[in-house]
PDB file of N, CA and C in Angstrom:
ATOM      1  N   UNK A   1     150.322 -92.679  88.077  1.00  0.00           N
ATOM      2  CA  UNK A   1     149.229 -91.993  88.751  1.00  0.00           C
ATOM      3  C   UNK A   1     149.772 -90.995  89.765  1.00  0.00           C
ATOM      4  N   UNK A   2     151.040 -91.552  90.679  1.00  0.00           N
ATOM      5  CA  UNK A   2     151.626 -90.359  91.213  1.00  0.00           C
ATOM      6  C   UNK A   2     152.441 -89.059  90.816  1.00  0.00           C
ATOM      7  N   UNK A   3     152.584 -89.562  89.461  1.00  0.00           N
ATOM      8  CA  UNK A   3     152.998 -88.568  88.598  1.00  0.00           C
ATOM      9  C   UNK A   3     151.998 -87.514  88.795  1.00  0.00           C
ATOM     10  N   UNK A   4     150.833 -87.845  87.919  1.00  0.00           N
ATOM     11  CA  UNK A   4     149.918 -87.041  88.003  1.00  0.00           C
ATOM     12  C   UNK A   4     149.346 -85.989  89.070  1.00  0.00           C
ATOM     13  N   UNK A   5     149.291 -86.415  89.882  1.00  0.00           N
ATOM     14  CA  UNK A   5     148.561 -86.013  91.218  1.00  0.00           C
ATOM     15  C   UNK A   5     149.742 -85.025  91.755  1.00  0.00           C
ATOM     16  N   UNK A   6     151.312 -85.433  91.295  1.00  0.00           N
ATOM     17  CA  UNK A   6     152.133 -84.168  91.622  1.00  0.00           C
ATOM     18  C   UNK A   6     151.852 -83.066  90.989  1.00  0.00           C
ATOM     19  N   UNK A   7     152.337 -83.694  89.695  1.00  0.00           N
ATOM     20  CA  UNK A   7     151.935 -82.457  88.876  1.00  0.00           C
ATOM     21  C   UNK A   7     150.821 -81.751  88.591  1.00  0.00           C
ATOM     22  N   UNK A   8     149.900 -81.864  89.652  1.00  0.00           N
ATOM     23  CA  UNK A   8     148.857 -81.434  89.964  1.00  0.00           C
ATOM     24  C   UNK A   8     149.560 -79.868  90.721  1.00  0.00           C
ATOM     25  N   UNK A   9     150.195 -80.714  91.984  1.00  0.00           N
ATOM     26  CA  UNK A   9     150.369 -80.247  93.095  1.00  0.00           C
ATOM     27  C   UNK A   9     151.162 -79.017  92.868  1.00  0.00           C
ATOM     28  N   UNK A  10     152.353 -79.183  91.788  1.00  0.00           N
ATOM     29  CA  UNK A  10     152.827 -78.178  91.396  1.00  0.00           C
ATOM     30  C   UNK A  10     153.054 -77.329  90.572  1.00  0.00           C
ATOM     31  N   UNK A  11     151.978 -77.607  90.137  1.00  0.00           N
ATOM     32  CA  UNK A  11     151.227 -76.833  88.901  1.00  0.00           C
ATOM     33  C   UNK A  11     151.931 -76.903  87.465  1.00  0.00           C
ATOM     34  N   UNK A  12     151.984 -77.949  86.862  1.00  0.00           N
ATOM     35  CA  UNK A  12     152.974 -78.313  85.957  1.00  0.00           C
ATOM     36  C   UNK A  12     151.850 -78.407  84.655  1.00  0.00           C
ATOM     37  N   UNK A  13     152.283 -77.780  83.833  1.00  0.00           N
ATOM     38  CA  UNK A  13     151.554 -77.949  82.096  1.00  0.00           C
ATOM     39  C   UNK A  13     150.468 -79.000  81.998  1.00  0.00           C
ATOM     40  N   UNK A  14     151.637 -80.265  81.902  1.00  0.00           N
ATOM     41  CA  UNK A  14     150.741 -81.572  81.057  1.00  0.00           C
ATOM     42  C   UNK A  14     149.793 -81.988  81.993  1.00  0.00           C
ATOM     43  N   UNK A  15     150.012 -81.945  83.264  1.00  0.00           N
ATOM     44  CA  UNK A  15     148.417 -82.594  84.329  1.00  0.00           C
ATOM     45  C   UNK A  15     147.310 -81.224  84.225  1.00  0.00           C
ATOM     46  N   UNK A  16     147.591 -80.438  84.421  1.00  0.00           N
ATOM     47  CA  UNK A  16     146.631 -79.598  83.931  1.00  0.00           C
ATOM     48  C   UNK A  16     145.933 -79.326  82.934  1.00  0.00           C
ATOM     49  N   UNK A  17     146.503 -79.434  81.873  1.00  0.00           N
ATOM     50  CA  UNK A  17     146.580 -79.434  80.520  1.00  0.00           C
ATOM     51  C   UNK A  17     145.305 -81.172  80.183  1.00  0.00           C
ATOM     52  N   UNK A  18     145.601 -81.952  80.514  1.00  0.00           N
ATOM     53  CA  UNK A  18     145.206 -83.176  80.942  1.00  0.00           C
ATOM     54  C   UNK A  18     143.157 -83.231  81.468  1.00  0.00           C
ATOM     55  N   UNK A  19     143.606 -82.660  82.746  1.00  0.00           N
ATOM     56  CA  UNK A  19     142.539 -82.324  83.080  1.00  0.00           C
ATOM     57  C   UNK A  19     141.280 -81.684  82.591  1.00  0.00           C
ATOM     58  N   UNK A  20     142.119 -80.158  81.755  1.00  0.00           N
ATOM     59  CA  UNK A  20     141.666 -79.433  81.294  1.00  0.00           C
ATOM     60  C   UNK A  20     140.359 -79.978  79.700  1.00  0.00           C
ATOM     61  N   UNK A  21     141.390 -80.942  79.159  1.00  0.00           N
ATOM     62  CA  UNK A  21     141.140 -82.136  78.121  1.00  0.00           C
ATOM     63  C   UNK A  21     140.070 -82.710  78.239  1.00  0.00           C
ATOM     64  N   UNK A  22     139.705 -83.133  79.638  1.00  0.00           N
ATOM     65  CA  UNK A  22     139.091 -84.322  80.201  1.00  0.00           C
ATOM     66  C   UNK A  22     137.839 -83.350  80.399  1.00  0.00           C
ATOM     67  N   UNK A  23     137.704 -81.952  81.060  1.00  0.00           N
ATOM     68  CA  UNK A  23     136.671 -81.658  81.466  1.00  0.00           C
ATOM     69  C   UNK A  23     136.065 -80.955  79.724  1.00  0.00           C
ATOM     70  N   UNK A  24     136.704 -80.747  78.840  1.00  0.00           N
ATOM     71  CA  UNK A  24     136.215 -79.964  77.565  1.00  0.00           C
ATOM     72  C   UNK A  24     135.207 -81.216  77.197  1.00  0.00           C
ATOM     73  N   UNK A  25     135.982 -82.920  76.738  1.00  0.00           N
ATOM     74  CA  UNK A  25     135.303 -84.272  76.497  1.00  0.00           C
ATOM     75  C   UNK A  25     134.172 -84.359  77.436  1.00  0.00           C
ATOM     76  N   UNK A  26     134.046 -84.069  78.760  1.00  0.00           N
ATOM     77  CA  UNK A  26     133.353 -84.058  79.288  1.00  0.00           C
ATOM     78  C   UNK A  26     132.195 -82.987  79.117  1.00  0.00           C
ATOM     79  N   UNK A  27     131.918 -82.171  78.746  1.00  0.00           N
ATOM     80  CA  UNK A  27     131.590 -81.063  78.429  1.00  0.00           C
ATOM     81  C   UNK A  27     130.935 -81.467  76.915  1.00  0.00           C
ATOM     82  N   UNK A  28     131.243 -82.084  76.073  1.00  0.00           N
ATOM     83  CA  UNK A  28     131.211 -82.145  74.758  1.00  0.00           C
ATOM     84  C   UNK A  28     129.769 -83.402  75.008  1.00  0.00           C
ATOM     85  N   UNK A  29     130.116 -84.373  75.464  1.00  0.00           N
ATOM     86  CA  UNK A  29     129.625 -85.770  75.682  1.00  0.00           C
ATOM     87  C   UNK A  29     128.421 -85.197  76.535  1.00  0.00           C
ATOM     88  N   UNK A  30     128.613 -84.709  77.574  1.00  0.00           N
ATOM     89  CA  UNK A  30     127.263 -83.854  78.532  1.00  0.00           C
ATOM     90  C   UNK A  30     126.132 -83.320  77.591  1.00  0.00           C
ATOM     91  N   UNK A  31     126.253 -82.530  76.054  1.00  0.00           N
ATOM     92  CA  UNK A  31     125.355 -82.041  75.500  1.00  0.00           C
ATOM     93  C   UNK A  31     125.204 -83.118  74.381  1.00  0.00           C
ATOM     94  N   UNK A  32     125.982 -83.791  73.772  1.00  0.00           N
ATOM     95  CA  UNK A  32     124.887 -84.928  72.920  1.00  0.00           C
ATOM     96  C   UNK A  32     124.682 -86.029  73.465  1.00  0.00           C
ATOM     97  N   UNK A  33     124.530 -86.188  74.700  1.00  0.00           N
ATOM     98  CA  UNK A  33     123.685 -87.314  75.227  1.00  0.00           C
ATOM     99  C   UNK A  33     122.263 -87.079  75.571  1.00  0.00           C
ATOM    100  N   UNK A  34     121.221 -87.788  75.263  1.00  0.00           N
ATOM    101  CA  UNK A  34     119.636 -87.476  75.021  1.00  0.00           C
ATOM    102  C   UNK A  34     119.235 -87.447  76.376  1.00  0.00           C
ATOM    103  N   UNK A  35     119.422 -88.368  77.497  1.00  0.00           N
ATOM    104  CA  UNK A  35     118.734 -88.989  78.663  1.00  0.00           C
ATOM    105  C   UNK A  35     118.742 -88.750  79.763  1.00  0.00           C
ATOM    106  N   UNK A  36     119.590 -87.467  80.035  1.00  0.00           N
ATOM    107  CA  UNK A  36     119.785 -86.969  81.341  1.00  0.00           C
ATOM    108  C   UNK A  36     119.775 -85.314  81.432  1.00  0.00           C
ATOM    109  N   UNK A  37     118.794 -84.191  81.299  1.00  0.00           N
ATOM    110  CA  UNK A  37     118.329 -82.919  80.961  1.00  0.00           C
ATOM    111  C   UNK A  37     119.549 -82.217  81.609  1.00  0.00           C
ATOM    112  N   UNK A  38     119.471 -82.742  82.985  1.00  0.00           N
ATOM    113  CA  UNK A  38     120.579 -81.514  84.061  1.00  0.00           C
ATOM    114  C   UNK A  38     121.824 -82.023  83.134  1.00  0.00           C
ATOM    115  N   UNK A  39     122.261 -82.940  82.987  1.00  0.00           N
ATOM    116  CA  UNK A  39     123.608 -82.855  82.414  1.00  0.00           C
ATOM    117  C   UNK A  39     123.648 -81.840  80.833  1.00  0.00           C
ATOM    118  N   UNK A  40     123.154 -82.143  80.198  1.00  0.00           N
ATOM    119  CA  UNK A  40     122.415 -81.000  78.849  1.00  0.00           C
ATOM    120  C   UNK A  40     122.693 -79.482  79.049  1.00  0.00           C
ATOM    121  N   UNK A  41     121.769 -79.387  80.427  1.00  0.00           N
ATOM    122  CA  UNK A  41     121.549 -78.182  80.764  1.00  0.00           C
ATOM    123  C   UNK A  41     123.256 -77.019  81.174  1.00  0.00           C
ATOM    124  N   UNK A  42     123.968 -78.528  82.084  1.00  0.00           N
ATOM    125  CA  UNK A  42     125.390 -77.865  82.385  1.00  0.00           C
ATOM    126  C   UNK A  42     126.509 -77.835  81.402  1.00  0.00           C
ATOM    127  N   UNK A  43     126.017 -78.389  80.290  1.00  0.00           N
ATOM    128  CA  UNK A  43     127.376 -79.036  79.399  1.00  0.00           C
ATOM    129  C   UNK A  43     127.550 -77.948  78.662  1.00  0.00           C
ATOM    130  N   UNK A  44     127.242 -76.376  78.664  1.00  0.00           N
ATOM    131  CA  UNK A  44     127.850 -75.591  78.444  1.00  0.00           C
ATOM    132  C   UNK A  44     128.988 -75.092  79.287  1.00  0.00           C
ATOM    133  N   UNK A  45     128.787 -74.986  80.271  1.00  0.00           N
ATOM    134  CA  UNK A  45     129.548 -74.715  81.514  1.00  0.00           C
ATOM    135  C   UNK A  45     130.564 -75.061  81.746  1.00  0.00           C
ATOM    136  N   UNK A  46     130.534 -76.625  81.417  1.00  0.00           N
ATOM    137  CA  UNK A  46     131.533 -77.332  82.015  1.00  0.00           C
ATOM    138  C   UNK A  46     132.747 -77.237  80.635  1.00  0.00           C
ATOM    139  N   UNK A  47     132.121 -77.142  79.640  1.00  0.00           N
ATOM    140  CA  UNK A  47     132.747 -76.714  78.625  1.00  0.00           C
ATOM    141  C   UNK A  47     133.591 -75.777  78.244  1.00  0.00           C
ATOM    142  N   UNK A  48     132.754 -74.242  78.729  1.00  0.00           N
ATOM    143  CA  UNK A  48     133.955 -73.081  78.927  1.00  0.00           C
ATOM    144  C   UNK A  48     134.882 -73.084  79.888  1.00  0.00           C
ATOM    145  N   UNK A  49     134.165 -74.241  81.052  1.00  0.00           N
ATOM    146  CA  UNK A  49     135.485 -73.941  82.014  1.00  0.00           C
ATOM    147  C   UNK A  49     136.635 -74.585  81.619  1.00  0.00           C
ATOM    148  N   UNK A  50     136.360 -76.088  80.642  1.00  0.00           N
ATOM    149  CA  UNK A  50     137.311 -76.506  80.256  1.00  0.00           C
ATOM    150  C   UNK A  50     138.480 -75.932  79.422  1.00  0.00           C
ATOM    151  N   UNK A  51     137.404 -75.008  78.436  1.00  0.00           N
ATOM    152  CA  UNK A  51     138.012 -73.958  77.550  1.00  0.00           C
ATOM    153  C   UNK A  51     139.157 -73.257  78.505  1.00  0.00           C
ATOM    154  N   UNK A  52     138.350 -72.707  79.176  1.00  0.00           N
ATOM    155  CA  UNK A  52     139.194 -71.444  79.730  1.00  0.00           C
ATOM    156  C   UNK A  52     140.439 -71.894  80.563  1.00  0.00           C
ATOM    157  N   UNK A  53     140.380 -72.873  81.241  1.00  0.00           N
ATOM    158  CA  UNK A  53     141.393 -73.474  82.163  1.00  0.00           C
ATOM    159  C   UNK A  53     142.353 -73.883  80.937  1.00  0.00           C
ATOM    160  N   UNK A  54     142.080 -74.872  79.992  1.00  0.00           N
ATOM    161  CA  UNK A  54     143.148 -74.624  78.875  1.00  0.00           C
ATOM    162  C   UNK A  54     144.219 -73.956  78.736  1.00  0.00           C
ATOM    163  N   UNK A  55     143.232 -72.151  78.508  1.00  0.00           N
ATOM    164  CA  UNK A  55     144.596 -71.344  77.943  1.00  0.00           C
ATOM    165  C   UNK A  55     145.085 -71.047  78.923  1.00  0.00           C
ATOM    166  N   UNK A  56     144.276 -70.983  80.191  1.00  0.00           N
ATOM    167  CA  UNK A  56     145.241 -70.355  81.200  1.00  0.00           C
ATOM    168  C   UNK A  56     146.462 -71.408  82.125  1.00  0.00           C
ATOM    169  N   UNK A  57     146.394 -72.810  81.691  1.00  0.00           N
ATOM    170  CA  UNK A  57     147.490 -73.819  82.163  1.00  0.00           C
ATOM    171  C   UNK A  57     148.627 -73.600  81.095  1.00  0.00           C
ATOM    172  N   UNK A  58     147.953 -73.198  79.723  1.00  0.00           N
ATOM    173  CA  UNK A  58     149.213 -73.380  78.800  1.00  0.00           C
ATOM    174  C   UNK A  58     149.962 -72.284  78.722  1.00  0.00           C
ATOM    175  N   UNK A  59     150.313 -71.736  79.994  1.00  0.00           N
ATOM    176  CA  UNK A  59     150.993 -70.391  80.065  1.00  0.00           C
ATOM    177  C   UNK A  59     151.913 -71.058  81.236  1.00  0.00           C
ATOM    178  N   UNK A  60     151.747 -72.232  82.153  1.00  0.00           N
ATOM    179  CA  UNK A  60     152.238 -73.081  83.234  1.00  0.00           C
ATOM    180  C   UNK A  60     153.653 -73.536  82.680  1.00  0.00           C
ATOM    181  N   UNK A  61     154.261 -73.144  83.813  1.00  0.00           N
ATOM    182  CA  UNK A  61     155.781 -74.063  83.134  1.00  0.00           C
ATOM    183  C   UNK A  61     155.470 -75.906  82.634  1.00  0.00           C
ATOM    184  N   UNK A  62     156.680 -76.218  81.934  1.00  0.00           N
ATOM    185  CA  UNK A  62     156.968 -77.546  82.106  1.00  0.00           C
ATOM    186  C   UNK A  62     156.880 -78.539  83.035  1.00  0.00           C
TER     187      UNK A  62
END
């Protein structure tokens, strides 16, 4: 876990990369779930940002 949270800190590929993962799933799961509208409503959003943070970590060193 302190791994992580460094390689946060210093901007390293795989925690970003990670993150990036987590918010796309998140993003994905937000629009086919039936029971909660505002989440529906953002799960595009949260989606491109996931997108976009993607390509722009996988340009991050090692």
């Amino acid at each position: 876990m302190n791994h992580f949270f460094k390689g946060l800190l210093q901007l390293r590929r795989g925690a970003w990369e990670m993150l990036a993962t987590l918010l796309i799933a998140l993003g994905v799961f937000m629009l086919m779930q039936p029971f909660w509208m505002v989440a529906f409503t953002y799960s595009f959003i949260v989606t491109l940002v996931g997108t976009v943070m993607f390509i722009v970590v996988s340009h991050f060193p090692e």
